[in-house]
N, C-alpha and C. Protein backbone atom coordinates (compact mmCIF):
# COMPACT_ATOMS: atom_id res chain seq x y z
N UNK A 1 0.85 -1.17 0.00
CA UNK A 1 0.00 0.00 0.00
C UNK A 1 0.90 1.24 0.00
N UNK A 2 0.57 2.46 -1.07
CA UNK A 2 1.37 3.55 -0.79
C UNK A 2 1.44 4.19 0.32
N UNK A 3 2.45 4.57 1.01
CA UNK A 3 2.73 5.76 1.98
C UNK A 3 1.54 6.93 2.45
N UNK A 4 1.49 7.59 1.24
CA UNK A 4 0.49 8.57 1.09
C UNK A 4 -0.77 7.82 1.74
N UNK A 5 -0.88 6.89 1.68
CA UNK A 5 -2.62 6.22 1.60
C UNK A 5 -2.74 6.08 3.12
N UNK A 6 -1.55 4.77 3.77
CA UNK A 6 -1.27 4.69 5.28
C UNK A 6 -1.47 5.51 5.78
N UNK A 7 -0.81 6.61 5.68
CA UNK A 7 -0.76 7.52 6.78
C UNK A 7 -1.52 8.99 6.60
N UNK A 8 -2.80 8.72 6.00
CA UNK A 8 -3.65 9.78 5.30
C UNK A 8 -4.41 10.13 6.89
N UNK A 9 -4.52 11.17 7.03
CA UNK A 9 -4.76 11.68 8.83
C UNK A 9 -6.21 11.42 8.27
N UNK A 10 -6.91 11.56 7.42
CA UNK A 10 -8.31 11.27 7.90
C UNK A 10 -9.06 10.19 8.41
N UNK A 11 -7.92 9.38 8.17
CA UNK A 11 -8.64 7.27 9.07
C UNK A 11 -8.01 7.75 10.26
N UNK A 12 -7.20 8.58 10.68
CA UNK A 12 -6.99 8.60 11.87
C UNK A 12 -7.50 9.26 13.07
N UNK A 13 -8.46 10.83 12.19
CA UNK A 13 -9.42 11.45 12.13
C UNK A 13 -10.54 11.06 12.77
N UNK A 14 -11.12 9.99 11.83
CA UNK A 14 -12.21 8.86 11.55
C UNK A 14 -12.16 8.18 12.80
N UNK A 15 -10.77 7.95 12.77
CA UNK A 15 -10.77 6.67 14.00
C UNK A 15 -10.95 7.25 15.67
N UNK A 16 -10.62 8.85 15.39
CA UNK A 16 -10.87 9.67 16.63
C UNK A 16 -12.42 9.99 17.05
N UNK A 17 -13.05 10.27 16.07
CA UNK A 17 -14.68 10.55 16.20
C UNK A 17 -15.04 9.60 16.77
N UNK A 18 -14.60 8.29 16.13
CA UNK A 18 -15.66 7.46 16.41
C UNK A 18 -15.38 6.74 17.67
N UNK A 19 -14.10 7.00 18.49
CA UNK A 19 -13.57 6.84 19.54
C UNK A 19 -14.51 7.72 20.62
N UNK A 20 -14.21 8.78 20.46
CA UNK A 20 -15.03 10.33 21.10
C UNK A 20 -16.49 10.14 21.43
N UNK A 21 -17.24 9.63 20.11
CA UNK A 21 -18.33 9.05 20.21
C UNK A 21 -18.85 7.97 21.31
N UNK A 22 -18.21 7.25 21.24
CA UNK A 22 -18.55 6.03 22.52
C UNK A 22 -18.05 6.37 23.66
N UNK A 23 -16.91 7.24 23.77
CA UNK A 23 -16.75 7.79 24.86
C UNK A 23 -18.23 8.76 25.47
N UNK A 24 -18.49 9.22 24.73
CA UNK A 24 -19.87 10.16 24.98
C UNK A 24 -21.05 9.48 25.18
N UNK A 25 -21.16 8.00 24.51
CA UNK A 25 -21.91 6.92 25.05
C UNK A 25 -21.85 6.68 26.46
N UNK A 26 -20.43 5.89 26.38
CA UNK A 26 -20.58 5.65 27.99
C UNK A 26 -20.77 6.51 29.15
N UNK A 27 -20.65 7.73 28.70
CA UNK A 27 -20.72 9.16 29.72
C UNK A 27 -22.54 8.92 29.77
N UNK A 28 -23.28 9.21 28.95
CA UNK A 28 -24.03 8.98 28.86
C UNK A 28 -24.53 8.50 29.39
N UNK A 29 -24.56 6.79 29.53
CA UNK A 29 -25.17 5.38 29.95
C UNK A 29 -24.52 5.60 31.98
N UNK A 30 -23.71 6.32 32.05
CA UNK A 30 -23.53 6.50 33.88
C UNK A 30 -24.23 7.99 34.12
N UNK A 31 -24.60 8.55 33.42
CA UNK A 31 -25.47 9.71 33.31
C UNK A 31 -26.95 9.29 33.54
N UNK A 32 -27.31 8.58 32.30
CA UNK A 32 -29.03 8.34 33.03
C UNK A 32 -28.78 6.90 34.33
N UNK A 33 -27.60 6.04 34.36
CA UNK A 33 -27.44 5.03 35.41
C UNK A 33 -27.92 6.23 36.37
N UNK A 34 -26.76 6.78 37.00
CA UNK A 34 -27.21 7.91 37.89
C UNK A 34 -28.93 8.27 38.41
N UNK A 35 -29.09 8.89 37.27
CA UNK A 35 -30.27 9.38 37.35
C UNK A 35 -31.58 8.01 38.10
N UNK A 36 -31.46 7.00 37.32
CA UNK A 36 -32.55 6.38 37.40
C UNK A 36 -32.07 5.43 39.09
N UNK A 37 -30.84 5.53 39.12
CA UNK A 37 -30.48 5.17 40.82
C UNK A 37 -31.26 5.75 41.75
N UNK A 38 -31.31 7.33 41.44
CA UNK A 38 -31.79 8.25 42.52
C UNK A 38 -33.46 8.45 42.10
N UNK A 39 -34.22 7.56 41.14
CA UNK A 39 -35.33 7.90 40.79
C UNK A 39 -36.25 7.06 42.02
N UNK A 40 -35.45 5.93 42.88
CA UNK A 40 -35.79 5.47 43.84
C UNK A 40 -36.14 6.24 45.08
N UNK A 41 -35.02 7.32 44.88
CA UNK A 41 -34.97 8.40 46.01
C UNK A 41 -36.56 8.92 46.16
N UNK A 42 -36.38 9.65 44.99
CA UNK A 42 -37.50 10.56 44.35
C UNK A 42 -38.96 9.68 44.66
N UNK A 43 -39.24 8.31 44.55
CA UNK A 43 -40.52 7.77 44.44
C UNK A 43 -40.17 7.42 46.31
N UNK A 44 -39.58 7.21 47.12
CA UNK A 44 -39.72 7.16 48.55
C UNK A 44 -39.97 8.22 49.12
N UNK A 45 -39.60 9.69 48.75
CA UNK A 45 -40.02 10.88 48.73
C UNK A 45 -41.30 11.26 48.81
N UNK A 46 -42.02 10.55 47.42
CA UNK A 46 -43.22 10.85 47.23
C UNK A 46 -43.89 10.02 48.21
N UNK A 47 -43.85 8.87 48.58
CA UNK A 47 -44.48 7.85 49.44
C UNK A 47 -44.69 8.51 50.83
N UNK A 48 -43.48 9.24 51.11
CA UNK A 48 -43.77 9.30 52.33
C UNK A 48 -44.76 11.24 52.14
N UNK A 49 -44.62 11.55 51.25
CA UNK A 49 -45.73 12.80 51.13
C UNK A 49 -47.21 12.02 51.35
N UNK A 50 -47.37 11.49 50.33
CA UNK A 50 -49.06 10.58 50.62
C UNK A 50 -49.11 10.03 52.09
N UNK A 51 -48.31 10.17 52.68
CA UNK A 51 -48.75 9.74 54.17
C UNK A 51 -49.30 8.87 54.47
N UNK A 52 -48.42 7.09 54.33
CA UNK A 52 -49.16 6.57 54.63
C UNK A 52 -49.40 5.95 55.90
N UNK A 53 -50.44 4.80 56.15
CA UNK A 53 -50.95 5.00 57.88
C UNK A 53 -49.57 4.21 58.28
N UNK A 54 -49.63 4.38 59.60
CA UNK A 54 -48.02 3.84 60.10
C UNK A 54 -47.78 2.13 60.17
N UNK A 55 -47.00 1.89 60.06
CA UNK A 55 -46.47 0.57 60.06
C UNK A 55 -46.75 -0.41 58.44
N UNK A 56 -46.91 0.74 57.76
CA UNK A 56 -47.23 0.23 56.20
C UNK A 56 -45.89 0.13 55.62
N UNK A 57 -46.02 -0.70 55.01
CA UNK A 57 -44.20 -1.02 54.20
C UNK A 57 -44.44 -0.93 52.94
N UNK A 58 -43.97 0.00 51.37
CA UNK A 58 -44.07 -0.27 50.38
C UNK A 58 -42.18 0.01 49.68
N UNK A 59 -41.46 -1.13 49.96
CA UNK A 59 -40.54 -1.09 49.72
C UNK A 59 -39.81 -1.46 48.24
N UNK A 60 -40.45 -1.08 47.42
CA UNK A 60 -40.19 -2.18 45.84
C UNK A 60 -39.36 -1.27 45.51
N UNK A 61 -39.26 0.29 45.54
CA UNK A 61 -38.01 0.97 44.82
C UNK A 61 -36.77 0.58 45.04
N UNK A 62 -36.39 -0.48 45.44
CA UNK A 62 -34.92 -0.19 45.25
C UNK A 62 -34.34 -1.16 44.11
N UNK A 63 -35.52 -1.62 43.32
CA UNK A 63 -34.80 -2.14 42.06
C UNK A 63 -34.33 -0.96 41.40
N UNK A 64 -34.46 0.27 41.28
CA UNK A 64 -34.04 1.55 40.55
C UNK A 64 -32.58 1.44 41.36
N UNK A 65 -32.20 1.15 42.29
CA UNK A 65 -30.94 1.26 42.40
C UNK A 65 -30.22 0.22 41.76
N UNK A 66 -30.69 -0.74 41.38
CA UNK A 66 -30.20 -2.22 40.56
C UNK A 66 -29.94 -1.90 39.48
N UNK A 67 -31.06 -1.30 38.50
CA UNK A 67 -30.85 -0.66 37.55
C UNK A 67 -29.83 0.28 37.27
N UNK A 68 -29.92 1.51 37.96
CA UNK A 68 -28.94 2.55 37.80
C UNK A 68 -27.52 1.62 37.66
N UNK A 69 -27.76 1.40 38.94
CA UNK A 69 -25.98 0.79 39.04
C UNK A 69 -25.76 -0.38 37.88
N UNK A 70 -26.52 -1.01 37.24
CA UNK A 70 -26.35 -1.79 35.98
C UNK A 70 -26.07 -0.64 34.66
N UNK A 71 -26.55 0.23 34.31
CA UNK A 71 -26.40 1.09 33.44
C UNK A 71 -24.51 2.22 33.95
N UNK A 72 -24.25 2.34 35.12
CA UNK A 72 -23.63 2.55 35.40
C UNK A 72 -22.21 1.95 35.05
N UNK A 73 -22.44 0.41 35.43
CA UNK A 73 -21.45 -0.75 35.09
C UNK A 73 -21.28 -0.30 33.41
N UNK A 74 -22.38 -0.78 32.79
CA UNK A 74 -22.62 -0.56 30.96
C UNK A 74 -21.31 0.07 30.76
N UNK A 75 -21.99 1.62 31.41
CA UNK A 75 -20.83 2.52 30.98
C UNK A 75 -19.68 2.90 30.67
N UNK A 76 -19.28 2.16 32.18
CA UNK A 76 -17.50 2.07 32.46
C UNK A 76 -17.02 1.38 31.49
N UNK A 77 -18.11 -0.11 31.15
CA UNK A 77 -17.35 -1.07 30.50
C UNK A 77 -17.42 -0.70 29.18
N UNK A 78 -18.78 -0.15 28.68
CA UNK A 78 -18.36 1.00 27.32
C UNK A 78 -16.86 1.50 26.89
N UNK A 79 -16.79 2.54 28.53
CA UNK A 79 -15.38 3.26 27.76
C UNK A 79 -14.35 2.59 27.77
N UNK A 80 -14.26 1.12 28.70
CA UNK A 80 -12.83 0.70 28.59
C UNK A 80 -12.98 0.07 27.17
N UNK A 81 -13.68 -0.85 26.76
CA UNK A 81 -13.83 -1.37 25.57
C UNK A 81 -13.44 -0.51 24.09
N UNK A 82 -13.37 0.73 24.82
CA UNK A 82 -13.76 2.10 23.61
C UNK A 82 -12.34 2.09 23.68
N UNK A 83 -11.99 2.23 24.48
CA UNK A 83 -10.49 2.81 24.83
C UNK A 83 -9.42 1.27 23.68
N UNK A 84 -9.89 0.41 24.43
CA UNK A 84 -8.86 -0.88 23.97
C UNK A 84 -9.32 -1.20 22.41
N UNK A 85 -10.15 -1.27 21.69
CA UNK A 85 -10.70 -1.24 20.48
C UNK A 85 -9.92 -0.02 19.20
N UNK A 86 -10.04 1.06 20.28
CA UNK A 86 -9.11 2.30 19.32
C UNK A 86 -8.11 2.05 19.30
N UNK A 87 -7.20 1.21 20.32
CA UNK A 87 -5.41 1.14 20.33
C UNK A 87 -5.66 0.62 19.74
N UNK A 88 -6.62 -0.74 18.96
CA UNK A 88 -6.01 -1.94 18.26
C UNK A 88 -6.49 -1.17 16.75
N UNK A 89 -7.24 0.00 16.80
CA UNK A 89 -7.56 0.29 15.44
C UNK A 89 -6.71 1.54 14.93
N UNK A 90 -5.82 1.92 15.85
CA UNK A 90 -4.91 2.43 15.27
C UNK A 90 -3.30 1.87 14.83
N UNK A 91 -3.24 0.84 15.73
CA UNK A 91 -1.78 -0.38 15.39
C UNK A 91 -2.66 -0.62 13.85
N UNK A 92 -3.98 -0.76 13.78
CA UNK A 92 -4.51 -1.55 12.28
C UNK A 92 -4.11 -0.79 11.44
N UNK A 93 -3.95 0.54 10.99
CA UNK A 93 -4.22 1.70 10.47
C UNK A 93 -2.38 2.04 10.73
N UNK A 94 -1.65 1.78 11.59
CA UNK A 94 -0.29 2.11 11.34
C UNK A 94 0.52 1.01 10.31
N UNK A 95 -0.63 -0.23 10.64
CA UNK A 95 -0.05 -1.44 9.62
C UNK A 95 0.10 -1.36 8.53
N UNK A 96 -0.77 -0.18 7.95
CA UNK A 96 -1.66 0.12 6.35
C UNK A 96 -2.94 -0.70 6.17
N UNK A 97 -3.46 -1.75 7.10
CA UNK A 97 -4.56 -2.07 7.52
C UNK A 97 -5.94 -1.18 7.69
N UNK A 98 -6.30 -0.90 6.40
CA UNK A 98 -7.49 0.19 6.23
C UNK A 98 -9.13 0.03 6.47
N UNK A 99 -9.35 -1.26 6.17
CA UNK A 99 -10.26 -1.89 5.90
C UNK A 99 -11.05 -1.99 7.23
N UNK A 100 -12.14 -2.04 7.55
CA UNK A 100 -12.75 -2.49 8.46
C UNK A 100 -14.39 -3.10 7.76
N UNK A 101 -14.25 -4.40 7.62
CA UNK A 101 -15.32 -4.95 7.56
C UNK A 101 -15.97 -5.94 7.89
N UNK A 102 -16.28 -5.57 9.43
CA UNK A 102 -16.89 -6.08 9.67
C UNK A 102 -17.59 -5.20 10.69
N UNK A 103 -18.83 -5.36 11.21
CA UNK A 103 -19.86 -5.37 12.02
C UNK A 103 -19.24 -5.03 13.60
N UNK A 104 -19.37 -4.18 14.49
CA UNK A 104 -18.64 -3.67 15.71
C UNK A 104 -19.46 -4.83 16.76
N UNK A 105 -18.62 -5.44 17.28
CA UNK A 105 -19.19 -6.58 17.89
C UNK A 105 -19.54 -5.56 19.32
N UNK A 106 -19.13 -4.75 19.65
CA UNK A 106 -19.02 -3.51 20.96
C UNK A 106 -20.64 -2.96 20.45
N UNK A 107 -20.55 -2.32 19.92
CA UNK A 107 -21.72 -1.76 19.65
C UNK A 107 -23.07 -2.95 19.41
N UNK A 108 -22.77 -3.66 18.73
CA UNK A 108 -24.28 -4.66 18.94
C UNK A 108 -24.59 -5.30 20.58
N UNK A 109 -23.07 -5.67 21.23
CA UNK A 109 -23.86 -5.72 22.68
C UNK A 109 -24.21 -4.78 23.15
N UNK A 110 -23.26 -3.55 22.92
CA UNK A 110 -24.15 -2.45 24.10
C UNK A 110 -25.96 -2.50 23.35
N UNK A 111 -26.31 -2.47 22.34
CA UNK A 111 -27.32 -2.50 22.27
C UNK A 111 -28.36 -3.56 22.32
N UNK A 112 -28.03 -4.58 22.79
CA UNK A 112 -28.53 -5.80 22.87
C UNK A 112 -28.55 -5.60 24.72
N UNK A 113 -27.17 -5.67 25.37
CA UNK A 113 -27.88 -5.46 26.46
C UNK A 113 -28.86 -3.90 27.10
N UNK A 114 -29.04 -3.02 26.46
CA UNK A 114 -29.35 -1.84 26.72
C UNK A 114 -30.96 -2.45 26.24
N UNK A 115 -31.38 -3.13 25.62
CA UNK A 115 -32.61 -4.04 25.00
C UNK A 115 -33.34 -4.04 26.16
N UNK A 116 -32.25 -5.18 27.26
CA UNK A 116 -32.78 -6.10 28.20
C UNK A 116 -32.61 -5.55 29.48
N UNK A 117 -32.01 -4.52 29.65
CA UNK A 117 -32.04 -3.21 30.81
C UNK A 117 -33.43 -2.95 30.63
N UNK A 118 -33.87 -2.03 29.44
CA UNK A 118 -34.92 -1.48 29.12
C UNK A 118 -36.48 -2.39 29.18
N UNK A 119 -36.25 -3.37 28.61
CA UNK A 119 -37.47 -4.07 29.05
C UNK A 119 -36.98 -4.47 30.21
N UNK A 120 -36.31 -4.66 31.39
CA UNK A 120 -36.46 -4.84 32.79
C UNK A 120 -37.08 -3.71 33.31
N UNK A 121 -36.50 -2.53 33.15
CA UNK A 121 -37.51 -1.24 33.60
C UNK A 121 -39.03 -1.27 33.40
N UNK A 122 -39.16 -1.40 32.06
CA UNK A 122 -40.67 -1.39 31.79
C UNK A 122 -41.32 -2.28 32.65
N UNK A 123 -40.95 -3.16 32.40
CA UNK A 123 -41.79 -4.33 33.78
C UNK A 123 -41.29 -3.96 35.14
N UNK A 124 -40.66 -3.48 35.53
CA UNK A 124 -40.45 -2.52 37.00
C UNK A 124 -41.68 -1.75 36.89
N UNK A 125 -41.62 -0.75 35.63
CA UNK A 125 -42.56 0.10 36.12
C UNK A 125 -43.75 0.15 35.97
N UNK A 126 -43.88 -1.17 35.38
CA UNK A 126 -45.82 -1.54 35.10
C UNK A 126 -45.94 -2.22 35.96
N UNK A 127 -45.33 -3.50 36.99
CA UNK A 127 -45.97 -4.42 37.63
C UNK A 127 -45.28 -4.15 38.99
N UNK A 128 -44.03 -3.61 39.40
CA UNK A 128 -43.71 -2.83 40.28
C UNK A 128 -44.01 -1.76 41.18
N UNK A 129 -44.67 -1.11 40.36
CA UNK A 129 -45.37 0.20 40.97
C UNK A 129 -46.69 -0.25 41.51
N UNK A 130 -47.49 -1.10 41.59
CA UNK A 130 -48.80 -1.23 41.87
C UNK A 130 -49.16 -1.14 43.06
């Protein structure tokens, strides 16, 4: 492969966005983790506004902390994956190794498990809340 072609800064460019990108994923995915941790907070909050009579127990929120902290995990493991994926795609790309074809095996799990997060919530919050 010519010189010129290897070391053309825009695959390396390329290879930065799309690095940056999943980095902003996983920021993301410990961003709403976060959020939906403390959404437990927020619904014990409300419980105890409705006032209810004493010695009543409605303790089901703390699967929102299960959750969060699962979306949380996602995350981290997002960016390390992000991180170790770009070293090997830039050794690819110093090789003259240009090509990438195939399918991001990173990206179909995060979205495969982000699937089965999401329908766990939904059934949290339809048969959970009652």
């Amino acid at each position: 492969m010519p010189d010129d072609v290897k070391r053309d800064p825009r695959n390396y460019l390329a290879a930065e966005r799309t690095f940056l990108a999943w980095i902003r994923t996983g920021l993301a995915l410990m961003g709403f983790g976060f959020v939906v941790a403390r959404f437990g907070l927020f619904l014990r909050e409300l419980q105890a506004v409705r006032e209810l009579p004493p010695g009543s127990s409605h303790n089901s929120y703390g699967l929102s902390l299960w959750f969060g902290t699962a979306l949380i995990v996602v995350g981290v493991a997002v960016n390390i994956i992000a991180a170790w994926h770009h070293v090997r795609g830039v050794e690819r790309l110093n090789r003259g190794e240009t090509a990438f074809d195939q399918a991001s095996p990173t990206g179909i799990a995060v979205a495969l498990l982000l699937a089965v997060i999401g329908i766990a919530m939904t059934a949290y919050l339809i048969f959970g809340l009652r």
